[in-house]
Protein backbone atom coordinates (compact mmCIF):
# COMPACT_ATOMS: atom_id res chain seq x y z
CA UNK A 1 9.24 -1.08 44.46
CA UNK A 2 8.69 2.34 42.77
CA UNK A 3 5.13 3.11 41.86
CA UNK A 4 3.69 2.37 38.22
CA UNK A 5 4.04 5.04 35.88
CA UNK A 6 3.24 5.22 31.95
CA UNK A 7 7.00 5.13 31.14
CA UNK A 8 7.28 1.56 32.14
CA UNK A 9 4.25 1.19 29.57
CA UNK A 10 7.43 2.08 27.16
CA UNK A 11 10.10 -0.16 27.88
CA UNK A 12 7.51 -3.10 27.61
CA UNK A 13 7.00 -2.60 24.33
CA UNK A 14 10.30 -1.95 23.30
CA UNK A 15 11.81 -5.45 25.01
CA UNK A 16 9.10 -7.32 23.38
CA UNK A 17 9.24 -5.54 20.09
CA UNK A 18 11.92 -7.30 18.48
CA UNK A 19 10.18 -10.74 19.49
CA UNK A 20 6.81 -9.27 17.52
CA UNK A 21 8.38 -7.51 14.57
CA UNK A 22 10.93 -10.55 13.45
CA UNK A 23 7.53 -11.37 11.74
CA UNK A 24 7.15 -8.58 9.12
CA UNK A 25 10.77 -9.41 8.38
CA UNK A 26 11.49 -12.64 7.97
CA UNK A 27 11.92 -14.67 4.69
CA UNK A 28 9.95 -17.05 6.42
CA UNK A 29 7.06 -14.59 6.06
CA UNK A 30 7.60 -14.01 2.22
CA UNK A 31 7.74 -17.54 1.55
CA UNK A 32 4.33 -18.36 3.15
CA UNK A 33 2.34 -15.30 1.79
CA UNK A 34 4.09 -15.91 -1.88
CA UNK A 35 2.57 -19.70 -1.27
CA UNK A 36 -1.08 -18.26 -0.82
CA UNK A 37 -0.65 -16.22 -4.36
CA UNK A 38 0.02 -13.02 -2.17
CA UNK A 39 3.30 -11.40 -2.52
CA UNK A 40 5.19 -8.16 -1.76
CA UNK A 41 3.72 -5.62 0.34
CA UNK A 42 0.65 -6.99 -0.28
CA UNK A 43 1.42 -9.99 2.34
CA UNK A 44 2.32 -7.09 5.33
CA UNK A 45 -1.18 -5.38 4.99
CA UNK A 46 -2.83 -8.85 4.58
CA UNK A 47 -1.22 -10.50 7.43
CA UNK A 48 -1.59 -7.88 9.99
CA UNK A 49 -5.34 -6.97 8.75
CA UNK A 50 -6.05 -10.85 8.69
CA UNK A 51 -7.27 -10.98 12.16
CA UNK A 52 -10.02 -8.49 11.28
CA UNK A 53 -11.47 -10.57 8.11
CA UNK A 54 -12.24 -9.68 4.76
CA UNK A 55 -12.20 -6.21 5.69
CA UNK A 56 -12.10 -3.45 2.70
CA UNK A 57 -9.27 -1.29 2.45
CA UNK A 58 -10.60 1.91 4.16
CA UNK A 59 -10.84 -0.20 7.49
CA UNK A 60 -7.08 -0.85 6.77
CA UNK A 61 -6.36 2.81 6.13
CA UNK A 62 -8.17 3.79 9.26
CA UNK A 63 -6.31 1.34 11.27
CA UNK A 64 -2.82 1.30 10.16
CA UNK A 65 -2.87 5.05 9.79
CA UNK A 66 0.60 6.54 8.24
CA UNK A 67 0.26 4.36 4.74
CA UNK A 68 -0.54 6.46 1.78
CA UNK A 69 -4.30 5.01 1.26
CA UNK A 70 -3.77 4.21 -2.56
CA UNK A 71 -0.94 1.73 -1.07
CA UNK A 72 -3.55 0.18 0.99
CA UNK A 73 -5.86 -0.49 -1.87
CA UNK A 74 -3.65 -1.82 -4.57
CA UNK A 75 -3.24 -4.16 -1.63
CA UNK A 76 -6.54 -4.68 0.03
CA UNK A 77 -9.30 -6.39 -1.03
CA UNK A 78 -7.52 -8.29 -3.41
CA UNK A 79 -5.66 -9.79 -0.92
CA UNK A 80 -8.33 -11.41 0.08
CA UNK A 81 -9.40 -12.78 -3.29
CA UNK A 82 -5.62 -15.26 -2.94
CA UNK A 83 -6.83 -15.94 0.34
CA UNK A 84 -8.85 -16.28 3.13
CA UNK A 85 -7.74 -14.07 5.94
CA UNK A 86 -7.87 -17.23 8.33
CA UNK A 87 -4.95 -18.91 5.65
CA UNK A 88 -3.52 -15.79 5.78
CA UNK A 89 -3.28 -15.46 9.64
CA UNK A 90 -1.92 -19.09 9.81
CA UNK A 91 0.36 -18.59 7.57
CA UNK A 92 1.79 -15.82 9.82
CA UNK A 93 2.07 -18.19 12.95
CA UNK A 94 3.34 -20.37 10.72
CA UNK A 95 6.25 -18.19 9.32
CA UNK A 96 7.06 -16.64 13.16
CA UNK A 97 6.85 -20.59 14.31
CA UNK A 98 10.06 -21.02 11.72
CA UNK A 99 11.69 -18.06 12.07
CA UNK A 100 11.84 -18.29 16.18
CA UNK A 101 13.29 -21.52 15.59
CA UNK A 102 16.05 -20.51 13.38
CA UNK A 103 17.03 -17.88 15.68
CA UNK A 104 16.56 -18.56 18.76
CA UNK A 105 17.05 -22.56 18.62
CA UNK A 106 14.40 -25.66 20.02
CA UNK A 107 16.47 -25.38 23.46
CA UNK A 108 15.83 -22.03 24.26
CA UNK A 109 12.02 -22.51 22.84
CA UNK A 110 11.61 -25.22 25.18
CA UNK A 111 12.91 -23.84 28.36
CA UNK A 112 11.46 -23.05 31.18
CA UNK A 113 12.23 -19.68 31.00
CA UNK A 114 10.31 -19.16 27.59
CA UNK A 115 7.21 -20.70 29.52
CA UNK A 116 7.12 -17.99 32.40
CA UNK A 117 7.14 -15.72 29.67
CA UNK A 118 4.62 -16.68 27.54
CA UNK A 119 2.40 -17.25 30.99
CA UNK A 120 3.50 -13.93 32.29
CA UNK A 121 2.92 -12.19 28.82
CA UNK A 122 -0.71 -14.26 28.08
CA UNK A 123 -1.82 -12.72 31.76
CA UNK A 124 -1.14 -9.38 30.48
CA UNK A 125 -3.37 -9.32 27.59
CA UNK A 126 -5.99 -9.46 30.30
CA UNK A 127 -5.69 -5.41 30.68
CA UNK A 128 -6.49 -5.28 26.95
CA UNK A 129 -9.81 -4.14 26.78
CA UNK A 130 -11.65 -3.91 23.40
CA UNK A 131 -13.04 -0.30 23.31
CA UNK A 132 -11.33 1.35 20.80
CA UNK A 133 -8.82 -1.02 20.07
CA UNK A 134 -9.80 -2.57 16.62
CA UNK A 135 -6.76 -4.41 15.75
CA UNK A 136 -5.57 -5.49 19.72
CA UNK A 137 -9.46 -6.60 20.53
CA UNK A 138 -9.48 -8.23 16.75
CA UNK A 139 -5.68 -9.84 17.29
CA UNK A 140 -7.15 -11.14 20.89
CA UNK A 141 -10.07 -12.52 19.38
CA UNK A 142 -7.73 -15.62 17.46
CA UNK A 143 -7.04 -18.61 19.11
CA UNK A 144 -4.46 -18.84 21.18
CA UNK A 145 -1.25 -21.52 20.01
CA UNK A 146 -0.33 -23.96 21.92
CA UNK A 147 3.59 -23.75 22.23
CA UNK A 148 4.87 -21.33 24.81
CA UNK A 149 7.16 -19.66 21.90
CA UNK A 150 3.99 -18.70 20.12
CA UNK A 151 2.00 -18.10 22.95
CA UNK A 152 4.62 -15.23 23.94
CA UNK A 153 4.40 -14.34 20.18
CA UNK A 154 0.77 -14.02 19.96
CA UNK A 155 0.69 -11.81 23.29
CA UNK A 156 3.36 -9.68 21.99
CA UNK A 157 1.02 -9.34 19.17
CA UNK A 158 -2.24 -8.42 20.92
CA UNK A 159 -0.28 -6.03 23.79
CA UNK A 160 1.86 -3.80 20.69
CA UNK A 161 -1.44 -3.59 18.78
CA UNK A 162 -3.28 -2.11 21.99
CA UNK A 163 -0.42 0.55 22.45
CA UNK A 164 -0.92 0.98 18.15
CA UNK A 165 -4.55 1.54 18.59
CA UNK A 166 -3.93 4.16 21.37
CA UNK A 167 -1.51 5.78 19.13
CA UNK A 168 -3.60 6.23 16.44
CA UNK A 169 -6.20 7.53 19.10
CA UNK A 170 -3.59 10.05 21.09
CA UNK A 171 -2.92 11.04 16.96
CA UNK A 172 -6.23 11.75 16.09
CA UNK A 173 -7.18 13.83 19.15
CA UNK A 174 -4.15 16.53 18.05
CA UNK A 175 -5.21 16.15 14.79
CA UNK A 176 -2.74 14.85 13.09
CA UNK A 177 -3.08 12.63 10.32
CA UNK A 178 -1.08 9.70 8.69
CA UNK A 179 1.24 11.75 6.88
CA UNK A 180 1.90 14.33 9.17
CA UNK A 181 2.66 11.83 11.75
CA UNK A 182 5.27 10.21 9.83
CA UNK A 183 6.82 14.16 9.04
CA UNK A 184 7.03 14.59 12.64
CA UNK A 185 8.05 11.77 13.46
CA UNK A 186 11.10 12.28 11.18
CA UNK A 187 11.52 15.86 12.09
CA UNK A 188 12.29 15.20 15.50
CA UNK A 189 15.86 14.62 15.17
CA UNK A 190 15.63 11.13 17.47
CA UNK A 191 15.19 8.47 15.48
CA UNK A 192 17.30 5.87 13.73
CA UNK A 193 14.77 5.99 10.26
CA UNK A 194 15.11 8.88 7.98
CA UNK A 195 12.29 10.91 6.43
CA UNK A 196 13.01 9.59 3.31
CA UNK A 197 12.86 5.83 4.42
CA UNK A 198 9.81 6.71 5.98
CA UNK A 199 8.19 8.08 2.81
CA UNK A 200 9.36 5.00 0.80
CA UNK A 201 7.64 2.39 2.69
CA UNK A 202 4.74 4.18 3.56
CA UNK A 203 3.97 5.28 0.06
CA UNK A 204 3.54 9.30 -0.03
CA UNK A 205 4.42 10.85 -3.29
CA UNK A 206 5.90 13.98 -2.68
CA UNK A 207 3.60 16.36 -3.64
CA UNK A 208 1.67 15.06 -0.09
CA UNK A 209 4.85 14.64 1.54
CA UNK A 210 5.09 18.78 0.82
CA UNK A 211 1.84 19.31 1.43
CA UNK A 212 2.18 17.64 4.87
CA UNK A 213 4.60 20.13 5.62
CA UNK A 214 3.27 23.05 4.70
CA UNK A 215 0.29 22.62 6.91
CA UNK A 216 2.80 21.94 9.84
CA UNK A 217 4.57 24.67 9.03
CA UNK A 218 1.18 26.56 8.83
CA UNK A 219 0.15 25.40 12.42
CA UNK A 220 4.18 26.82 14.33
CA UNK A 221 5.13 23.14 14.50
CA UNK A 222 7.81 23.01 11.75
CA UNK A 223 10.35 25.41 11.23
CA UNK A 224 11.89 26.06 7.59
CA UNK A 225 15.04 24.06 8.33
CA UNK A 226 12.06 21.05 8.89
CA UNK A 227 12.70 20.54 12.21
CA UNK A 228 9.85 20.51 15.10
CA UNK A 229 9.53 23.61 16.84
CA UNK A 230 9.04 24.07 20.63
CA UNK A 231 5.35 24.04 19.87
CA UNK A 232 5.91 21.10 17.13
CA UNK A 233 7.71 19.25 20.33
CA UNK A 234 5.38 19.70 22.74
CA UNK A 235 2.37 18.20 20.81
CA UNK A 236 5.04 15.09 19.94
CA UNK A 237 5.57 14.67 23.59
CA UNK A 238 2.11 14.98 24.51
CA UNK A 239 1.11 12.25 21.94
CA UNK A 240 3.77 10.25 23.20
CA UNK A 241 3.35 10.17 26.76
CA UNK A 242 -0.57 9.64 26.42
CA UNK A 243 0.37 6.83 24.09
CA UNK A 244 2.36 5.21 26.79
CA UNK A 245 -0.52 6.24 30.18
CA UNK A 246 -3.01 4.45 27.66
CA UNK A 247 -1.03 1.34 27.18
CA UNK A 248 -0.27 1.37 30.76
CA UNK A 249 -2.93 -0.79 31.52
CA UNK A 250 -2.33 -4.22 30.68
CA UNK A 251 0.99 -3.87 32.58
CA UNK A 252 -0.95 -2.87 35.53
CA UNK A 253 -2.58 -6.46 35.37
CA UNK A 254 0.59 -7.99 35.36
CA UNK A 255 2.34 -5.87 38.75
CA UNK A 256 5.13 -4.45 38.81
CA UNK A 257 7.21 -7.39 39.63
CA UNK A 258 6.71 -9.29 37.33
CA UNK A 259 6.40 -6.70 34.81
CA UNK A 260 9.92 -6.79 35.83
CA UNK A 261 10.44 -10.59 35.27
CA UNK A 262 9.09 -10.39 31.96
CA UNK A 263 11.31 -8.10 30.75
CA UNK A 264 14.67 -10.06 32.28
CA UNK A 265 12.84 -13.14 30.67
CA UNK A 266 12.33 -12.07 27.03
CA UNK A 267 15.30 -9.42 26.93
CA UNK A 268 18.00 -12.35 25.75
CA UNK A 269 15.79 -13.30 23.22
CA UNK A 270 14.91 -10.14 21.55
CA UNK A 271 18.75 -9.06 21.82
CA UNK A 272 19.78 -12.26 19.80
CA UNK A 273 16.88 -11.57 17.52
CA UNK A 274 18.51 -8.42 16.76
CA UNK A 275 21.63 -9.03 16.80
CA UNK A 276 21.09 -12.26 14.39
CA UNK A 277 21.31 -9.46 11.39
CA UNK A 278 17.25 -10.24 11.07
CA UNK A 279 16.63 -6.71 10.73
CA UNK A 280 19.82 -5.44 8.15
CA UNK A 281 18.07 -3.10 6.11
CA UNK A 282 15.11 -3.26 7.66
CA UNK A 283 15.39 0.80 7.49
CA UNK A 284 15.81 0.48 3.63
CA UNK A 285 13.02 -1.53 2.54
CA UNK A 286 9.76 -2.47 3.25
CA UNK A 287 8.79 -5.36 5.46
CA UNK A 288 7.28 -8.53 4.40
């Protein structure tokens, strides 16, 4: 077995992924905010931020990063004035309890299979330490479900919020802040969302989308076609692969083996979450 290294730290996240984010995209989702008084956007920023408490919009801005702050608060606290955050967060396990169901069907929620996961993937969390991981140690800190479907869920949950939080961290170290992250994010020519999807649903009016650039383009990391330079590159990489060595740990926990069962466990499920048409658009709009 080849040794550990931070890249695996990568493909983790992105088999579970799909099996976390069917949450901010489900109907299933809408329907149970709208049923607290909270709709919209509103029910994304409350959901996720519900593990934290009441918390005041600036704790939100600091720990969801890339959303234009005014976003945040014509969200956040009133969220909270609908709802508790503890009806909130149940309503979440709730809506992911439904939507599993529809897609992946009782059989396949039931299996064996789906409780080695949810084992395998609960054992993990165990590397997530709390130091400077507000939303993973906050997410960590709810009670655990009872199903093995939602068990896996809730992991999934705690582990991508870890890797978040060391984002955010890896981020802040270069010096780059929410807006700028989302510019080079775009700007590197790799991804499947375009700048201008990313600007929607993260709120930036365009005077600080420009602005954004213009102190890239001040520091050699954008060129004047937008595009990263080799500098611009170099400090993506970096943030990147010290995202990944600081989410390495949890997976560490877990071996290398069955790191490697995990991922042939939850791989079927997350490809026919995917490829259920759960995510159509989910580049054009903003998620529930």
């Amino acid at each position: 077995m080849p040794p550990m290294t931070p890249i695996l730290a990568r493909k983790m996240w992105r088999t579970l992924e799909p099996y976390h984010g069917l949450v901010y995209f489900t109907p299933r989702a809408t329907e149970a905010y709208a049923a607290l008084g909270i709709t919209g956007q509103t029910g994304y920023f409350a959901s996720r931020a519900a593990a934290m408490g009441p918390v005041p919009a600036e704790l939100v801005i600091a720990t969801f990063y890339n959303f234009d702050p005014a976003l945040v608060r014509a969200a956040i606290p009133a969220a909270w004035r609908s709802a508790a955050p503890a009806a909130v967060a149940a309503a979440r396990l709730g809506a992911i309890d439904l939507a599993l169901r529809e897609v992946l069907g009782d059989d396949a929620l039931r299996s064996d299979d789906m409780r080695s996961a949810a084992e395998l993937a609960r054992r993990a969390t165990e590397g997530c330490t709390p130091e400077g991981r507000p939303l993973a140690a906050s997410h960590a800190a709810l009670p655990w479900p009872d199903e093995p479907h939602l068990v896996l869920w809730h992991a999934s949950s705690v582990l991508r919020e870890f890797r978040g939080d060391g984002h955010v961290a890896a981020l802040v170290t270069e010096g780059i802040d929410g807006c700028e992250a989302l510019v080079t994010h775009g700007a590197a020519g790799d991804n499947p969302v375009s700048l201008d999807v990313l600007k929607l649903t993260r709120g930036w009016a365009d005077d600080a989308w420009d602005a954004a650039r213009e102190r890239l383009r001040a520091r050699g990391w954008l060129d004047g076609d937008d595009a990263l330079t080799t500098e611009g590159a170099a400090v993506r990489d970096r943030v990147e692969a010290v995202t990944d060595e600081r989410a390495l740990a949890p997976w560490l926990v877990l071996g290398a083996d069955d790191c490697d069962r995990l991922r042939g466990l939850a791989r079927p499920w997350s490809k026919a979450i995917a490829a259920s048409g759960a995510f159509a658009g989910a580049a054009s709009r903003r998620p529930a």
